[in-house]
PDB file of N, CA and C in Angstrom:
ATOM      1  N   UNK A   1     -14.351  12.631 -35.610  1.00  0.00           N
ATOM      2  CA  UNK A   1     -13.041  12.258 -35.127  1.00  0.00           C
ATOM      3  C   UNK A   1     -13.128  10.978 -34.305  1.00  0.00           C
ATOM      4  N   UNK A   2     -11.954  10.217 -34.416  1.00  0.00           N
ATOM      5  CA  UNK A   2     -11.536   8.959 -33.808  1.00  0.00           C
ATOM      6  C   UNK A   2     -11.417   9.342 -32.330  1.00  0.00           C
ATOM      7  N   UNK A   3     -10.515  10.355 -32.150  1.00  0.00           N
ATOM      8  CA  UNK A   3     -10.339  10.406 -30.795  1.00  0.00           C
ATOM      9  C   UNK A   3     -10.834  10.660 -29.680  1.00  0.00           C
ATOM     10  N   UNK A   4     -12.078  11.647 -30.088  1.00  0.00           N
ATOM     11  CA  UNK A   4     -13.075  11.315 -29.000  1.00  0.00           C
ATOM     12  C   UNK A   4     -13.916  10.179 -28.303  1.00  0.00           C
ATOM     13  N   UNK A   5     -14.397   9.785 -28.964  1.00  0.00           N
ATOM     14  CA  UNK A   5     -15.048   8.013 -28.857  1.00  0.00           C
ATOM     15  C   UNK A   5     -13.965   7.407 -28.097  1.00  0.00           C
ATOM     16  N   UNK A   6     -12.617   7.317 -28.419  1.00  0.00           N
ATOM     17  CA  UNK A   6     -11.826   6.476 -28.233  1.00  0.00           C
ATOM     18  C   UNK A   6     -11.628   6.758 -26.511  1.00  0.00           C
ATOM     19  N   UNK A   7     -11.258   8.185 -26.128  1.00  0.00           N
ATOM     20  CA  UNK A   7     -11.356   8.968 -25.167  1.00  0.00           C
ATOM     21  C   UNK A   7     -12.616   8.262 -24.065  1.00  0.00           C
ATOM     22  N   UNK A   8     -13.653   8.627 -24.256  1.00  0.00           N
ATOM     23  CA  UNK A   8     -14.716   7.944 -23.955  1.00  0.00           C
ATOM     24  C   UNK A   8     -14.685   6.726 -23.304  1.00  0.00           C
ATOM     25  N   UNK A   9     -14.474   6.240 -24.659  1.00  0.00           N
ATOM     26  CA  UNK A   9     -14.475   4.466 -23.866  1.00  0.00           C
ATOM     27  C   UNK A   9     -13.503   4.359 -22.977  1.00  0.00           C
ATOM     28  N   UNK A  10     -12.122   4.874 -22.561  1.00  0.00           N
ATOM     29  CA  UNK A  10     -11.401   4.760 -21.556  1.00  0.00           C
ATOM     30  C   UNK A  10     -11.796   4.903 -20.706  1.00  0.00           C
ATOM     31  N   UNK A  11     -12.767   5.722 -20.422  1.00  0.00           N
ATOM     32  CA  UNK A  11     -13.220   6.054 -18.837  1.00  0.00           C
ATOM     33  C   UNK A  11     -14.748   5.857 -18.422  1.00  0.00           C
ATOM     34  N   UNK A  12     -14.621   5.353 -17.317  1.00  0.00           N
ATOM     35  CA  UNK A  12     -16.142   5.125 -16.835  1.00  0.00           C
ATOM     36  C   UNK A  12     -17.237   6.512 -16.635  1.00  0.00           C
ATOM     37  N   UNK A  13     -18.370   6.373 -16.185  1.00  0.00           N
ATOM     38  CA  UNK A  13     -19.072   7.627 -16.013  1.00  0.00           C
ATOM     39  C   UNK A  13     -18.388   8.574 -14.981  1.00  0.00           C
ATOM     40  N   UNK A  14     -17.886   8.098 -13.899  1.00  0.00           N
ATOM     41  CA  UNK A  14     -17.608   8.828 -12.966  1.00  0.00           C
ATOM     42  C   UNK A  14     -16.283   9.622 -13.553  1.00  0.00           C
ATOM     43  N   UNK A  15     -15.539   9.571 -14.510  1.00  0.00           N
ATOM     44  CA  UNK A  15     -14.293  10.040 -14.815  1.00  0.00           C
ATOM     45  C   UNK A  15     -13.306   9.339 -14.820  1.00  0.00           C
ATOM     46  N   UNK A  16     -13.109   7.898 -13.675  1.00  0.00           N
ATOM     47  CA  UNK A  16     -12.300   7.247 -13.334  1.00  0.00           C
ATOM     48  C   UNK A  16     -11.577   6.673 -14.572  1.00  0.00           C
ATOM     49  N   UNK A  17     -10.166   5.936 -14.558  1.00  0.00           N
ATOM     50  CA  UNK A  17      -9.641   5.330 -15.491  1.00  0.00           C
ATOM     51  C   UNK A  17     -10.372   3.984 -15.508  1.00  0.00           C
ATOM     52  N   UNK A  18     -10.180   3.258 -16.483  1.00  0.00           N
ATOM     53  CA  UNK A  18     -11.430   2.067 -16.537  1.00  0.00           C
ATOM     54  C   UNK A  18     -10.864   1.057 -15.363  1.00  0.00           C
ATOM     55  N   UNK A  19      -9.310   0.818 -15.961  1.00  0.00           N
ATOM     56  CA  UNK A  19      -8.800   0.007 -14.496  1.00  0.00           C
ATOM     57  C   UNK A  19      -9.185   0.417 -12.831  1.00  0.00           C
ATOM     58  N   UNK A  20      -9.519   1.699 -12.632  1.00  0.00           N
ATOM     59  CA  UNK A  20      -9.549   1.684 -10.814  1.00  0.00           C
ATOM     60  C   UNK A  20     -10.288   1.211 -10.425  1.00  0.00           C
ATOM     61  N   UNK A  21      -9.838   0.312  -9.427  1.00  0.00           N
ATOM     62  CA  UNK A  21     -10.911  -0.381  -8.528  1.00  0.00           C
ATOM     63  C   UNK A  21     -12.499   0.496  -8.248  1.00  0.00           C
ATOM     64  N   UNK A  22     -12.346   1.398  -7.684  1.00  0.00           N
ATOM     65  CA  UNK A  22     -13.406   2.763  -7.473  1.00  0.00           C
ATOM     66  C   UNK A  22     -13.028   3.830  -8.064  1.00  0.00           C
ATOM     67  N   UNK A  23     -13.955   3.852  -8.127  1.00  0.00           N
ATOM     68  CA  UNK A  23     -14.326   5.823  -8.937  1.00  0.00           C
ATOM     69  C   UNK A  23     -13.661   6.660  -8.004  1.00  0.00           C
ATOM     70  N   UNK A  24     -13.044   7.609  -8.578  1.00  0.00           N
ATOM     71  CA  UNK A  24     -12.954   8.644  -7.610  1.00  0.00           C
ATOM     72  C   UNK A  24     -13.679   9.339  -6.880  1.00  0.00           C
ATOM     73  N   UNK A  25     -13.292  10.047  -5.679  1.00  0.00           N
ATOM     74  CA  UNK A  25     -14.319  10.349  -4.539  1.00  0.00           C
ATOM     75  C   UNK A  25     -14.866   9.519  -3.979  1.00  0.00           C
ATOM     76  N   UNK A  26     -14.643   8.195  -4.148  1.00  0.00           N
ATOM     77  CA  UNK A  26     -15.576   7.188  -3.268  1.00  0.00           C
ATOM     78  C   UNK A  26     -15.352   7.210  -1.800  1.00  0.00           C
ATOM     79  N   UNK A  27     -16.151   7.322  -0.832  1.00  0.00           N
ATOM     80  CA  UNK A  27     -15.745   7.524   0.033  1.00  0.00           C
ATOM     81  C   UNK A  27     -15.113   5.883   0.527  1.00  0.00           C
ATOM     82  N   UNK A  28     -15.895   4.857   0.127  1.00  0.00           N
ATOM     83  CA  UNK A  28     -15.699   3.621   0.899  1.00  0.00           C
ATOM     84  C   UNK A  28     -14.576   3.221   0.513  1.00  0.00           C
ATOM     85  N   UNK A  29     -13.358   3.751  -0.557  1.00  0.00           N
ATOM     86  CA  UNK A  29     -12.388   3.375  -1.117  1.00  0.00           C
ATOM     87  C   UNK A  29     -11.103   4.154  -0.278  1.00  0.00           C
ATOM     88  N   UNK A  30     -11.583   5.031   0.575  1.00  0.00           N
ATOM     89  CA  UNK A  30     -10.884   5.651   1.384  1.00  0.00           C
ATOM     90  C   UNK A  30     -11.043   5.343   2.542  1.00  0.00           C
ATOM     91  N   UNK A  31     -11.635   4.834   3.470  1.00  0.00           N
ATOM     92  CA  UNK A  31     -12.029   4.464   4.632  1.00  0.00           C
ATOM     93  C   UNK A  31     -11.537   3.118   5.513  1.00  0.00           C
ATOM     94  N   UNK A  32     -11.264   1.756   4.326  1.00  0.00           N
ATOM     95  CA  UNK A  32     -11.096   1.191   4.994  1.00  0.00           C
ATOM     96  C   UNK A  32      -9.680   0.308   4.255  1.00  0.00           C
ATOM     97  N   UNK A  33      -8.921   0.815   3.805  1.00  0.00           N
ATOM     98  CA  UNK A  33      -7.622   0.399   2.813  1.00  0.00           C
ATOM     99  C   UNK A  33      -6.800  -0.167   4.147  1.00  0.00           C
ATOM    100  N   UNK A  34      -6.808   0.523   4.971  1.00  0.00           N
ATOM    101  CA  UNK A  34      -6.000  -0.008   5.887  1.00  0.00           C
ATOM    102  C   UNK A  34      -6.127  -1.846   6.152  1.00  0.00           C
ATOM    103  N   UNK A  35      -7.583  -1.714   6.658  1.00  0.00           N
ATOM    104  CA  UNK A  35      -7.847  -2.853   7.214  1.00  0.00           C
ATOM    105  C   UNK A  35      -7.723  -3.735   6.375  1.00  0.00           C
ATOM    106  N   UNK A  36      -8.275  -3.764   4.901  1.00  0.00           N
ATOM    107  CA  UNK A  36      -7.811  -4.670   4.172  1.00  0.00           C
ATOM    108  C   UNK A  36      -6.178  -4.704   3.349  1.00  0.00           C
ATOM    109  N   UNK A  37      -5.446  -4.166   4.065  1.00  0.00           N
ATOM    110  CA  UNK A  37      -4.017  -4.137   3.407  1.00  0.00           C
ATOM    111  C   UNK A  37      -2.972  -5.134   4.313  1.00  0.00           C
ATOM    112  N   UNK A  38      -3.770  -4.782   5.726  1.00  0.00           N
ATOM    113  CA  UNK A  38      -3.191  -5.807   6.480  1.00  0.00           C
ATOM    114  C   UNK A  38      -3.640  -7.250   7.088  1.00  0.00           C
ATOM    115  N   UNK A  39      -2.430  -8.355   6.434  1.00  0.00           N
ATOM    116  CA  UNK A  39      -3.008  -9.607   6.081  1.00  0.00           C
ATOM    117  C   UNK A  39      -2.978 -10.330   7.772  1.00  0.00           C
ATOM    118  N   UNK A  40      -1.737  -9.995   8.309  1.00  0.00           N
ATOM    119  CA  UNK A  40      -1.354 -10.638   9.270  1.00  0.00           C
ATOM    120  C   UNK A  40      -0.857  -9.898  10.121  1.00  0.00           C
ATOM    121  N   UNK A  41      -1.950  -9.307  11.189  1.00  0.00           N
ATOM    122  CA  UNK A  41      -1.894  -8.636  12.444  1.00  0.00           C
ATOM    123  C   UNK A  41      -0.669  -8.651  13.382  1.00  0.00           C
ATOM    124  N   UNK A  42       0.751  -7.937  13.086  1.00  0.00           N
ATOM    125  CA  UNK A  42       1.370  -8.124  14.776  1.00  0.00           C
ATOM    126  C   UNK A  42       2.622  -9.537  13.944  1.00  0.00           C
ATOM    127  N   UNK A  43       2.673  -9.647  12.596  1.00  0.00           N
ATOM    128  CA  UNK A  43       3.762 -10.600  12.065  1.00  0.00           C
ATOM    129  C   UNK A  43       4.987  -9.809  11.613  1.00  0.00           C
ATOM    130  N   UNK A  44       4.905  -8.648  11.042  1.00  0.00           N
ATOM    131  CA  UNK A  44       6.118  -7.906  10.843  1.00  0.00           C
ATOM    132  C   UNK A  44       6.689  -7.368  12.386  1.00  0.00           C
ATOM    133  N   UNK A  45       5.657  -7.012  13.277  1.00  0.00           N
ATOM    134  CA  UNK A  45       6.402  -6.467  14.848  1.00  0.00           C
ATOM    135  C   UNK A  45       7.024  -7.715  15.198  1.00  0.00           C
ATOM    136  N   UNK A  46       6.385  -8.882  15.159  1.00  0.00           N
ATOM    137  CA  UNK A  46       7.406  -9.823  15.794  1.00  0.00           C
ATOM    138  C   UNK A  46       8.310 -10.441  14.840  1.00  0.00           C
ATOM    139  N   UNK A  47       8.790 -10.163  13.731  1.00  0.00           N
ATOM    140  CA  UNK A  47      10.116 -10.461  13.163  1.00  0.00           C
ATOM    141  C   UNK A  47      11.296  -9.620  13.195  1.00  0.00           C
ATOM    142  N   UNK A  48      10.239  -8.386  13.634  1.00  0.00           N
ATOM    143  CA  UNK A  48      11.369  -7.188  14.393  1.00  0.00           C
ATOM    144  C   UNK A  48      11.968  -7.073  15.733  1.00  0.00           C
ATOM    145  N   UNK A  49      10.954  -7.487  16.381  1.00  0.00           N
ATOM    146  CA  UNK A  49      10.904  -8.014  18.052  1.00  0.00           C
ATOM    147  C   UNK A  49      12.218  -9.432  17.673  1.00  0.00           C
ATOM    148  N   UNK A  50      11.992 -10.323  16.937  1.00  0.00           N
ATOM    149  CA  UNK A  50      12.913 -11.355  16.838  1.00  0.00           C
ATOM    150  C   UNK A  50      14.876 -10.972  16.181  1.00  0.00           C
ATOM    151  N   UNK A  51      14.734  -9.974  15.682  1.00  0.00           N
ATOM    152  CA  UNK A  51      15.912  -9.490  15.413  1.00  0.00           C
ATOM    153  C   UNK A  51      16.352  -8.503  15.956  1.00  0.00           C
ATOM    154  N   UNK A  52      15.418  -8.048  17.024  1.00  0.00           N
ATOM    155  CA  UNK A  52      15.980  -7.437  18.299  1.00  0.00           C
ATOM    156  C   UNK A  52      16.181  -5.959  18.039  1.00  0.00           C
ATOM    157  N   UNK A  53      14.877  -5.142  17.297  1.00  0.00           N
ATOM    158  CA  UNK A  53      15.083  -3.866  16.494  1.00  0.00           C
ATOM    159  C   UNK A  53      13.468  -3.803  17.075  1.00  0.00           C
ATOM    160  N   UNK A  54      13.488  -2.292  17.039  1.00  0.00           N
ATOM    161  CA  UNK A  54      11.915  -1.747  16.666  1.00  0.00           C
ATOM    162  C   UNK A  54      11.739  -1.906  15.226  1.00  0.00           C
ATOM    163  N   UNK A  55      10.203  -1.562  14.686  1.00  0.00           N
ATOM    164  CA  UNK A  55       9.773  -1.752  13.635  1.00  0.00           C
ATOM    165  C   UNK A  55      10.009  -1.091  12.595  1.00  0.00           C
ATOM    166  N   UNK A  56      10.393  -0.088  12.698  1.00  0.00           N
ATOM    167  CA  UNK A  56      10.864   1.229  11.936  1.00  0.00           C
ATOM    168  C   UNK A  56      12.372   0.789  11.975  1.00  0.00           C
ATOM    169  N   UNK A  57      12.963   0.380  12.714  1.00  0.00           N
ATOM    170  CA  UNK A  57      14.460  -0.009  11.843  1.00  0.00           C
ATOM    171  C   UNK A  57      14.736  -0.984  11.133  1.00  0.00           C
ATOM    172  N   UNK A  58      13.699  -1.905  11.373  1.00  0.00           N
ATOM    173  CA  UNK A  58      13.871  -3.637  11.023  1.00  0.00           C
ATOM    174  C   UNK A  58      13.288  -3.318   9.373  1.00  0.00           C
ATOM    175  N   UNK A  59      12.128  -2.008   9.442  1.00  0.00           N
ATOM    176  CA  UNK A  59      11.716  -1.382   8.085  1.00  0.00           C
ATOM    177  C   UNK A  59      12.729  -0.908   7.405  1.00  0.00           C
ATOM    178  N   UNK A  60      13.603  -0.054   7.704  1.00  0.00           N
ATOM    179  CA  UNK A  60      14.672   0.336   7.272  1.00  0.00           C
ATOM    180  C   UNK A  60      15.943  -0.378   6.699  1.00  0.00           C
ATOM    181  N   UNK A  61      16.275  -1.440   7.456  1.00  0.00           N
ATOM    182  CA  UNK A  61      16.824  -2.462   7.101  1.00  0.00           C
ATOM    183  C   UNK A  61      16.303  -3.452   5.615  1.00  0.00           C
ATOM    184  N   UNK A  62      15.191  -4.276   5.898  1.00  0.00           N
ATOM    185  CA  UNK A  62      14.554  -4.368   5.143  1.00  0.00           C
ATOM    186  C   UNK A  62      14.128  -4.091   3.790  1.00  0.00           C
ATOM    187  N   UNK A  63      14.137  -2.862   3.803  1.00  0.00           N
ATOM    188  CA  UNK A  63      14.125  -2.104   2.444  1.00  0.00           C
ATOM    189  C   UNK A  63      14.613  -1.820   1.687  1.00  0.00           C
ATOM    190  N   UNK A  64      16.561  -1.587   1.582  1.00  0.00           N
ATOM    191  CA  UNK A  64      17.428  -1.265   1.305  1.00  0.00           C
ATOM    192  C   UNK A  64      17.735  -2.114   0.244  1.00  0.00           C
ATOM    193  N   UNK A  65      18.842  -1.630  -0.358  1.00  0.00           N
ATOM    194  CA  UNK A  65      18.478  -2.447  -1.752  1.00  0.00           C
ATOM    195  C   UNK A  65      19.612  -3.895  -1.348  1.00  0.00           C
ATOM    196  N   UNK A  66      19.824  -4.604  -1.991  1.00  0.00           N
ATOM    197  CA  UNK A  66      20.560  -5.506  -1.362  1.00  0.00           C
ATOM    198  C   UNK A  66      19.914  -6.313  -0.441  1.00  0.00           C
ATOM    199  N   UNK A  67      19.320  -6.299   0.155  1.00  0.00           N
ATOM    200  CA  UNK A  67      18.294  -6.791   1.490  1.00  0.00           C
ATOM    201  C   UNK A  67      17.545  -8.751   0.830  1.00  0.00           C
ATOM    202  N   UNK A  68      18.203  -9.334   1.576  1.00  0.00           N
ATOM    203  CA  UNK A  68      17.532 -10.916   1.410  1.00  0.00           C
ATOM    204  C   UNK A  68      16.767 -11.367   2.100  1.00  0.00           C
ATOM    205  N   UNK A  69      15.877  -9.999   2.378  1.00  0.00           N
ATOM    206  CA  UNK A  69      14.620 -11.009   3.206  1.00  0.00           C
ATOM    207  C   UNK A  69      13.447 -10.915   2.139  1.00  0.00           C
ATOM    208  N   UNK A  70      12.453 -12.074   2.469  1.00  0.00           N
ATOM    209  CA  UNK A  70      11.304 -12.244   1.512  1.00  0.00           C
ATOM    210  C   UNK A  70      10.400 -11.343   0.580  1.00  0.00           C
ATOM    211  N   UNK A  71      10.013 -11.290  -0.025  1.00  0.00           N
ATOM    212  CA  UNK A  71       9.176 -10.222  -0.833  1.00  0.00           C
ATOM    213  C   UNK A  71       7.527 -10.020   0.301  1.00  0.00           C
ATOM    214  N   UNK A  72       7.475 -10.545   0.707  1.00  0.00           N
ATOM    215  CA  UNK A  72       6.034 -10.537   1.898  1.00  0.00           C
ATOM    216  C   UNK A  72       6.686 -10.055   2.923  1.00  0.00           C
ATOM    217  N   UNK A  73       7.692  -9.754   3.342  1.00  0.00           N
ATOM    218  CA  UNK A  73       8.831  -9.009   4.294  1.00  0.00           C
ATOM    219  C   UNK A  73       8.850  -7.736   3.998  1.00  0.00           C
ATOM    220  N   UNK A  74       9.241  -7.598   2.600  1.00  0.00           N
ATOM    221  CA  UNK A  74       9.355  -6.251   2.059  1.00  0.00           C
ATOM    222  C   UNK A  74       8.289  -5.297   1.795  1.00  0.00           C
ATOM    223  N   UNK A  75       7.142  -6.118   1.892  1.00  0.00           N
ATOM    224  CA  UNK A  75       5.603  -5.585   1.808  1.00  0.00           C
ATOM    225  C   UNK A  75       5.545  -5.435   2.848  1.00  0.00           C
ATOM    226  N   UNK A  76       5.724  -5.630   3.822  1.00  0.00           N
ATOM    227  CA  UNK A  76       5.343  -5.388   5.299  1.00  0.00           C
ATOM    228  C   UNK A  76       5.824  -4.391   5.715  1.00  0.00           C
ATOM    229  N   UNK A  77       6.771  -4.583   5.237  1.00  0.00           N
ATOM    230  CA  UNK A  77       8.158  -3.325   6.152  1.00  0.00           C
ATOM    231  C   UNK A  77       7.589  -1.742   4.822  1.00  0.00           C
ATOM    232  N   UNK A  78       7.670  -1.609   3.765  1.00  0.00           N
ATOM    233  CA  UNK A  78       6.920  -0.776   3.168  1.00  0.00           C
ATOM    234  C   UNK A  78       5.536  -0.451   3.765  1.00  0.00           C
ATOM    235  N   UNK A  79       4.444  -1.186   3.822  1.00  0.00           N
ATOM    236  CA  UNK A  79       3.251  -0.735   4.865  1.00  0.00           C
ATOM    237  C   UNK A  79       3.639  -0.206   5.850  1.00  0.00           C
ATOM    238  N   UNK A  80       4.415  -0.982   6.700  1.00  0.00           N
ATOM    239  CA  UNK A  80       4.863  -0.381   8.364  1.00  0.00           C
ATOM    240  C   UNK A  80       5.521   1.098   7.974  1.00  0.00           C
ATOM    241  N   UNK A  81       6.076   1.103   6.987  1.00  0.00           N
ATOM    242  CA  UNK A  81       6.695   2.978   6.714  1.00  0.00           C
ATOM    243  C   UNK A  81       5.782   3.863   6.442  1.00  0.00           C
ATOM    244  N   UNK A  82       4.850   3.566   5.659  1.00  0.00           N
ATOM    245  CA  UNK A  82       3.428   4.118   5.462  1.00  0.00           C
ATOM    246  C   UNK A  82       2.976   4.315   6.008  1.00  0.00           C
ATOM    247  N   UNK A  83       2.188   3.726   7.018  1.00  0.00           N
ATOM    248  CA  UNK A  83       1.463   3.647   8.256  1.00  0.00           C
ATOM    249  C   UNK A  83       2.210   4.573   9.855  1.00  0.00           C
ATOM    250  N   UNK A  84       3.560   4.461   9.620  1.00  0.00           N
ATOM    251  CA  UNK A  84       4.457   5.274  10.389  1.00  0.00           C
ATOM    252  C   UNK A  84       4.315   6.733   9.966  1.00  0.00           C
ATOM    253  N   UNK A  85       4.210   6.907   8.772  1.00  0.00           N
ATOM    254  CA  UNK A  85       4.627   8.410   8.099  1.00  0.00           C
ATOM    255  C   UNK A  85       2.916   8.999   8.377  1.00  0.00           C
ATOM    256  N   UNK A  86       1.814   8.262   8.360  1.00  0.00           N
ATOM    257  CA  UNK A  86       0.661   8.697   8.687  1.00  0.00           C
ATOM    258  C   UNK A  86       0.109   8.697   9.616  1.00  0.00           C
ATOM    259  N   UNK A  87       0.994   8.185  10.592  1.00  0.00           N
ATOM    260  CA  UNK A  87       0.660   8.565  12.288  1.00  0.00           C
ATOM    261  C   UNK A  87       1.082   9.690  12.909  1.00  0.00           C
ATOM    262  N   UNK A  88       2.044  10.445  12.001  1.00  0.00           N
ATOM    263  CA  UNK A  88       2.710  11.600  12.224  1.00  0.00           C
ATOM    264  C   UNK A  88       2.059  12.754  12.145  1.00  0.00           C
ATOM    265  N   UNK A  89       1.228  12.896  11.502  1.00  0.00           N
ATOM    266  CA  UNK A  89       0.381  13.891  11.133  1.00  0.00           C
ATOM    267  C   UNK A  89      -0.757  14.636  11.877  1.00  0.00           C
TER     268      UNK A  89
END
């Protein structure tokens, strides 16, 4: 059969799909996502600080559909919700 082979070659040894960065279970792929996700330390708090909101509303704002602030805005304010929802825990 075709489809096994084919099966196969999709995935690396570890199981992973061929695209993931890391294999699953990696630990080092879990450890430090944070640090490299954030480009610019303390730039989304002060565009929130500048429109006179905490960060979590200026996120909220931000996000909504309709919203004309930048696409590197909208990445920020998405992280900052992320990072909010996992401090909760």
């Amino acid at each position: 059969m075709v489809l096994p082979l084919l099966r196969s070659r999709l995935r690396n040894p570890l199981g992973a799909p061929s695209g993931a960065p890391f294999p699953y279970g990696c630990l080092m792929a879990n450890e430090n996502w944070i640090k490299g996700a954030i480009k610019k330390p303390g730039a989304f708090k002060a565009k929130a600080k500048k429109a006179g909101m905490s960060t979590g509303a200026y996120a909220k704002k931000v996000t909504k559909p309709g919203s004309k602030a930048t696409t590197s805005t909208k990445r920020q304010a998405n992280l900052a919700k992320t990072l909010g929802r996992m401090r909760k825990k």
